[in-house]
N, C-alpha and C. Protein backbone atom coordinates (compact mmCIF):
# COMPACT_ATOMS: atom_id res chain seq x y z
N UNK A 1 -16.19 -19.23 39.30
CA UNK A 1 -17.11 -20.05 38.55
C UNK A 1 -17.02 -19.64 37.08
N UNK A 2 -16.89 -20.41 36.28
CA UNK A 2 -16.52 -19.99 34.41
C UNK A 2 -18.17 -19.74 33.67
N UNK A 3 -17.88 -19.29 33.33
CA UNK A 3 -19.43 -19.43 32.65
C UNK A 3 -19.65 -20.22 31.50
N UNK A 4 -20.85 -20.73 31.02
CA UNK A 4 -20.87 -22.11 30.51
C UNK A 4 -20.52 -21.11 28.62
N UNK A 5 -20.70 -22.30 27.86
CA UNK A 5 -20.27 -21.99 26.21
C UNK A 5 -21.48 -20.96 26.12
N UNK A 6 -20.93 -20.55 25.47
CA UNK A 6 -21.91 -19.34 24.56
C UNK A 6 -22.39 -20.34 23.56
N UNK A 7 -23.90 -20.08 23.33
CA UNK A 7 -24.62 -20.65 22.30
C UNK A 7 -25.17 -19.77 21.52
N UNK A 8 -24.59 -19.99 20.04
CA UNK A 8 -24.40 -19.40 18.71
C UNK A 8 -26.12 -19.46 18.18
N UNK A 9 -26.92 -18.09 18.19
CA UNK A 9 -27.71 -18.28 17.69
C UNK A 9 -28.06 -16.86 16.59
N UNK A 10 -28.89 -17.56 15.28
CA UNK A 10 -28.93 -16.58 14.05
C UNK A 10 -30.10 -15.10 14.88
N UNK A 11 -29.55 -14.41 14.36
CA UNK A 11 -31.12 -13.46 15.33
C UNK A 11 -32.43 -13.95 14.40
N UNK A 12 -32.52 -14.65 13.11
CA UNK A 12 -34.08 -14.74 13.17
C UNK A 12 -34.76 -16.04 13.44
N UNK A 13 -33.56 -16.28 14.52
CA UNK A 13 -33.97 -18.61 15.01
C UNK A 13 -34.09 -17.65 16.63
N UNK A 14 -33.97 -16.58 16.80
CA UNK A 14 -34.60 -16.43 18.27
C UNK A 14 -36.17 -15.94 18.45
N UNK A 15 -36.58 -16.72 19.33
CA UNK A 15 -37.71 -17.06 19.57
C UNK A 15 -38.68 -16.03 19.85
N UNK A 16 -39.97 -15.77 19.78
CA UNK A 16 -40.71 -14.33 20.05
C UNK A 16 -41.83 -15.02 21.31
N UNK A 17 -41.31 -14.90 22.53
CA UNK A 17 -42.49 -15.35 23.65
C UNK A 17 -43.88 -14.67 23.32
N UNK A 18 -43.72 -13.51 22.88
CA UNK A 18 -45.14 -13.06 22.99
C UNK A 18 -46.05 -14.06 21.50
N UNK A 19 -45.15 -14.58 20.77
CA UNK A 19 -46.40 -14.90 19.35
C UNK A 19 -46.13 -16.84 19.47
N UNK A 20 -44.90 -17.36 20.29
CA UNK A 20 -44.72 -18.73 20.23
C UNK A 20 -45.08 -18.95 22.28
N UNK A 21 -45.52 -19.86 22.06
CA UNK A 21 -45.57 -20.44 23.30
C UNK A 21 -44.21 -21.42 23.80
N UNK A 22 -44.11 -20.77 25.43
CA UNK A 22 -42.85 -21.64 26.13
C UNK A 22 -43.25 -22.95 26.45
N UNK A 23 -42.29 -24.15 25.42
CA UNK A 23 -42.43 -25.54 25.54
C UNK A 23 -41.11 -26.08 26.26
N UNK A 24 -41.23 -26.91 26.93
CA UNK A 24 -39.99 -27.50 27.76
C UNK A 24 -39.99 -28.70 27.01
N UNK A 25 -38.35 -28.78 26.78
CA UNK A 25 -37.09 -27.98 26.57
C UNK A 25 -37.24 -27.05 26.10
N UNK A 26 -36.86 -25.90 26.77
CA UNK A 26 -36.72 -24.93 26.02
C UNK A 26 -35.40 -24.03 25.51
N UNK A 27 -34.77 -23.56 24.44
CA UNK A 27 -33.36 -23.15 24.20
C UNK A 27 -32.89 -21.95 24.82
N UNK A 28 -32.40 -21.57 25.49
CA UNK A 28 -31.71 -20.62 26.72
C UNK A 28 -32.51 -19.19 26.41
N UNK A 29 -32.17 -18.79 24.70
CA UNK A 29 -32.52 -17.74 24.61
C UNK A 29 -34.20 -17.81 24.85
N UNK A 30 -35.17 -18.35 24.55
CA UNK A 30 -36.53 -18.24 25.00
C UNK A 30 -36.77 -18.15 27.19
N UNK A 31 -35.82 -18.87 26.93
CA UNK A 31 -35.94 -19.05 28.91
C UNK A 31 -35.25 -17.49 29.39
N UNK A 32 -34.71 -17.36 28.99
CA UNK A 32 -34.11 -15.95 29.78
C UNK A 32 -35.40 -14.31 29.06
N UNK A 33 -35.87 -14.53 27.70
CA UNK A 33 -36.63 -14.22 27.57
C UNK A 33 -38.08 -14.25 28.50
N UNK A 34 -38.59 -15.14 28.79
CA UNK A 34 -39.04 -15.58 29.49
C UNK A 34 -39.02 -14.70 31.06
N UNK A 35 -37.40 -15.01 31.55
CA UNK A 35 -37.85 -14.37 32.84
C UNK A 35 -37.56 -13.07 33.04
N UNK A 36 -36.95 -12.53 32.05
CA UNK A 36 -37.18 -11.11 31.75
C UNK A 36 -38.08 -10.15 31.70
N UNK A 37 -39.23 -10.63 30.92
CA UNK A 37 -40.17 -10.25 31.21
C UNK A 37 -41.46 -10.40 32.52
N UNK A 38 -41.10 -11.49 33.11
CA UNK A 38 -41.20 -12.08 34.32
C UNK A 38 -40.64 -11.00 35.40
N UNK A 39 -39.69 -10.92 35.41
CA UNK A 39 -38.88 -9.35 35.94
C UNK A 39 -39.74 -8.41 36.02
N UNK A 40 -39.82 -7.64 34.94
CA UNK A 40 -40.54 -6.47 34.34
C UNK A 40 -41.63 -6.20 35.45
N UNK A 41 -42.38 -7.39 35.30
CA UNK A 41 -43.99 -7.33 35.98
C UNK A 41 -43.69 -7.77 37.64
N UNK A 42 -42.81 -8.11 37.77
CA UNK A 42 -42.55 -7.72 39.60
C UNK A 42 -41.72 -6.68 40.10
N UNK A 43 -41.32 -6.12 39.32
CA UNK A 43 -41.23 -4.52 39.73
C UNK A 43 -41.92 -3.71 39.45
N UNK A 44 -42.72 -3.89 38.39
CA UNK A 44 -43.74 -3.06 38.28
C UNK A 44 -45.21 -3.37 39.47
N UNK A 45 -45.15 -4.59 39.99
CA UNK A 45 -46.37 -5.00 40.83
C UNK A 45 -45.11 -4.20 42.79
N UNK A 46 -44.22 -4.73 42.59
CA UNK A 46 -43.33 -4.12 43.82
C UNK A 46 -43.53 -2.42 43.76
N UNK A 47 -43.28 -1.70 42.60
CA UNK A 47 -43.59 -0.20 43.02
C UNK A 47 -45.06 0.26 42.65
N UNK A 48 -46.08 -0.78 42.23
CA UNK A 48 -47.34 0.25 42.56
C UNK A 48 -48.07 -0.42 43.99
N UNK A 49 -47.22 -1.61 44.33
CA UNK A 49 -48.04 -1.70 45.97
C UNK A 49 -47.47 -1.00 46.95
N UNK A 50 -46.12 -0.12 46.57
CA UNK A 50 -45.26 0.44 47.29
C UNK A 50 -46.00 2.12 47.38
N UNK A 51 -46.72 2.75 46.03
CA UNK A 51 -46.95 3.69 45.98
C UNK A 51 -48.35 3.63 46.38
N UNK A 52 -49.19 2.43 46.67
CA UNK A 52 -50.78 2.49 47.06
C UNK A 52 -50.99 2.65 48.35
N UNK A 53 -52.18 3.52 47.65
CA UNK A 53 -52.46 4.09 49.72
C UNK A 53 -53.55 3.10 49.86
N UNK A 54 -54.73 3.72 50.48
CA UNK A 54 -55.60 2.97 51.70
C UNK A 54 -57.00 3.51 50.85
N UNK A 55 -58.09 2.42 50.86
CA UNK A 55 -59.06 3.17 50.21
C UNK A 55 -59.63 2.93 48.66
N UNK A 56 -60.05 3.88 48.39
CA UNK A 56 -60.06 4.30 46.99
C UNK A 56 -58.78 4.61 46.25
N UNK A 57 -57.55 5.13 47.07
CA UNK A 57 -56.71 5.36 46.03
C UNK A 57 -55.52 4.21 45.22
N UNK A 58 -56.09 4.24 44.32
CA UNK A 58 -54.82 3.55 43.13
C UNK A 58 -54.32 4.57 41.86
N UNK A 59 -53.17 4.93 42.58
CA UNK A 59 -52.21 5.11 41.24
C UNK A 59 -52.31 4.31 40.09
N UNK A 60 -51.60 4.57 39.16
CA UNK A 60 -51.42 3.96 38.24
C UNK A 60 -49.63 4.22 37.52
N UNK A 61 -49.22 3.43 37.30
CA UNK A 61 -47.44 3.01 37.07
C UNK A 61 -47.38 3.83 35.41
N UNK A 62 -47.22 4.95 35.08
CA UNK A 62 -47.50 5.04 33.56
C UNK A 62 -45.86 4.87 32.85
N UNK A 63 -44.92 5.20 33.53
CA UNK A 63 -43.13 4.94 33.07
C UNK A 63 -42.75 4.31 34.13
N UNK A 64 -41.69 2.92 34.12
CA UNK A 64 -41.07 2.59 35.02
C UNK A 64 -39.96 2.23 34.45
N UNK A 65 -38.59 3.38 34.71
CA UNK A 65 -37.36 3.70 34.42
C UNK A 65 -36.25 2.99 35.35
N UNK A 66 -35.38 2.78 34.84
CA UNK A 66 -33.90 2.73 35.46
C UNK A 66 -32.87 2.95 35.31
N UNK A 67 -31.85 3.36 36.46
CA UNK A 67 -31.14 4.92 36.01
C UNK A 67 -29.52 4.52 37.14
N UNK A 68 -28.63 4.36 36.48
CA UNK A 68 -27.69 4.60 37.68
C UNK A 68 -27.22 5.83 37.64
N UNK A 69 -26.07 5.71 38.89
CA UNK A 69 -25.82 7.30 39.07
C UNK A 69 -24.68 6.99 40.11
N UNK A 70 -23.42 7.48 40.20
CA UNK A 70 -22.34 7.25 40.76
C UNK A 70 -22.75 7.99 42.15
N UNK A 71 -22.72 7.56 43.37
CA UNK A 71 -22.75 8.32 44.74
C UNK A 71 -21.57 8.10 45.74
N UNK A 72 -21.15 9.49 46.61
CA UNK A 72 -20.86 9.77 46.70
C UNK A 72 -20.89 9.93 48.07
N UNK A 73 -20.81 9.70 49.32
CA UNK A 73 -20.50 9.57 50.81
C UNK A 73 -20.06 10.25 51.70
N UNK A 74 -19.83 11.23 52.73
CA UNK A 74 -18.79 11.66 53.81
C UNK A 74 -19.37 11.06 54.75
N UNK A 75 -19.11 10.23 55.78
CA UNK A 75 -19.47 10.10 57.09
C UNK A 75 -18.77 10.38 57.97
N UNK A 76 -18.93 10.71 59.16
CA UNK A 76 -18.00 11.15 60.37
C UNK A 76 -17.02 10.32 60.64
N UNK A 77 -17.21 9.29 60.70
CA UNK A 77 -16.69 8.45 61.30
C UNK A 77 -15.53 7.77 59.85
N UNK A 78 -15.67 7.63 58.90
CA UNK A 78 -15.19 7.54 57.80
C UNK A 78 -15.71 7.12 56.59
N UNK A 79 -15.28 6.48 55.46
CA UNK A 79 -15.80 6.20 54.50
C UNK A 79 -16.88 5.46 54.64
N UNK A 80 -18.07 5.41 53.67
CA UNK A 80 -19.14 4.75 53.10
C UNK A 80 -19.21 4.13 51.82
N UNK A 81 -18.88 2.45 51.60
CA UNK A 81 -19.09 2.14 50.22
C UNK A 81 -20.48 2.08 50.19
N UNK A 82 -21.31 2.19 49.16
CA UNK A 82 -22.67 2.04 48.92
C UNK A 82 -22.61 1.08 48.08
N UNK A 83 -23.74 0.02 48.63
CA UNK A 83 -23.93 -1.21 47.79
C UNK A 83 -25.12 -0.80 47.39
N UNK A 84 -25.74 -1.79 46.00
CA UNK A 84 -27.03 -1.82 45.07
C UNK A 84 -27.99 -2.32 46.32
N UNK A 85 -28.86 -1.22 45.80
CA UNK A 85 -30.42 -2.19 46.65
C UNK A 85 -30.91 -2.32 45.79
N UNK A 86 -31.99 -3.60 45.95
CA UNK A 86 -32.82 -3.97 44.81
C UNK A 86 -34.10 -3.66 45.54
N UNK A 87 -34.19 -3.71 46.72
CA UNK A 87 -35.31 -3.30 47.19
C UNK A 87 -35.66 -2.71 48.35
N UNK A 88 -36.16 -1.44 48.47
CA UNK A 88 -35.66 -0.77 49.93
C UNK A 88 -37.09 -0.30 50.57
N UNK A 89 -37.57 -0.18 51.58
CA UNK A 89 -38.64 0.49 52.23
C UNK A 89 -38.46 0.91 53.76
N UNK A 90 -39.35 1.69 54.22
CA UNK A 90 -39.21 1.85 55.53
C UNK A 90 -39.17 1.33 56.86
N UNK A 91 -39.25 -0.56 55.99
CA UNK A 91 -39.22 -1.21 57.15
C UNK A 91 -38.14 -2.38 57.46
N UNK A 92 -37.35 -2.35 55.94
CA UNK A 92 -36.54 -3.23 55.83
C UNK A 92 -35.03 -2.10 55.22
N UNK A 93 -34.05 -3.62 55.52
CA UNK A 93 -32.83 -3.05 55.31
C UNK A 93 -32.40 -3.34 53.83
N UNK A 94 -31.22 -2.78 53.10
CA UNK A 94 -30.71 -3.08 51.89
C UNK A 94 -30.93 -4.62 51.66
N UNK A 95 -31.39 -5.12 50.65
CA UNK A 95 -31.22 -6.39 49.64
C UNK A 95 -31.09 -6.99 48.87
């Protein structure tokens, strides 16, 4: 699949979501803006319902980092490629 034209934009014609409001049509760079930050706040809502217990207790999320890191495998039986999880828990498999 090619990826579509690159659209030529000045950095001070790109758009600031937080001070302009998203109007449809909107020009790529505001839309990906847009779900970027859209992003942000469902991983941040995915790891503090992940870290909440029962009760009274709520954590609170104060850094939420991301970090790769090359790994590394022996299994008995033979090799292990490791694929990206985007989201893992104790009740589900890689996704």
């Amino acid at each position: 699949m090619a990826d579509p034209p690159r659209e030529e934009i000045a950095p001070e014609a790109i758009p600031d979501l937080t001070r302009e409001a998203l109007l449809f049509p909107a020009p790529r760079a505001h839309v990906l803006q847009s779900l970027a930050r859209a992003d942000t706040g469902g991983v941040l809502a995915l790891g503090y319902s992940a870290m909440r217990g029962y009760g009274n207790a709520h954590p609170t999320v104060n850094e939420l980092r991301l970090a790769e890191a090359e790994v590394r495998v022996q299994h008995p039986r033979g090799t292990v490629s490791p694929r990206p999880c985007a989201v893992r828990d104790h009740l589900s498999q890689c996704t």
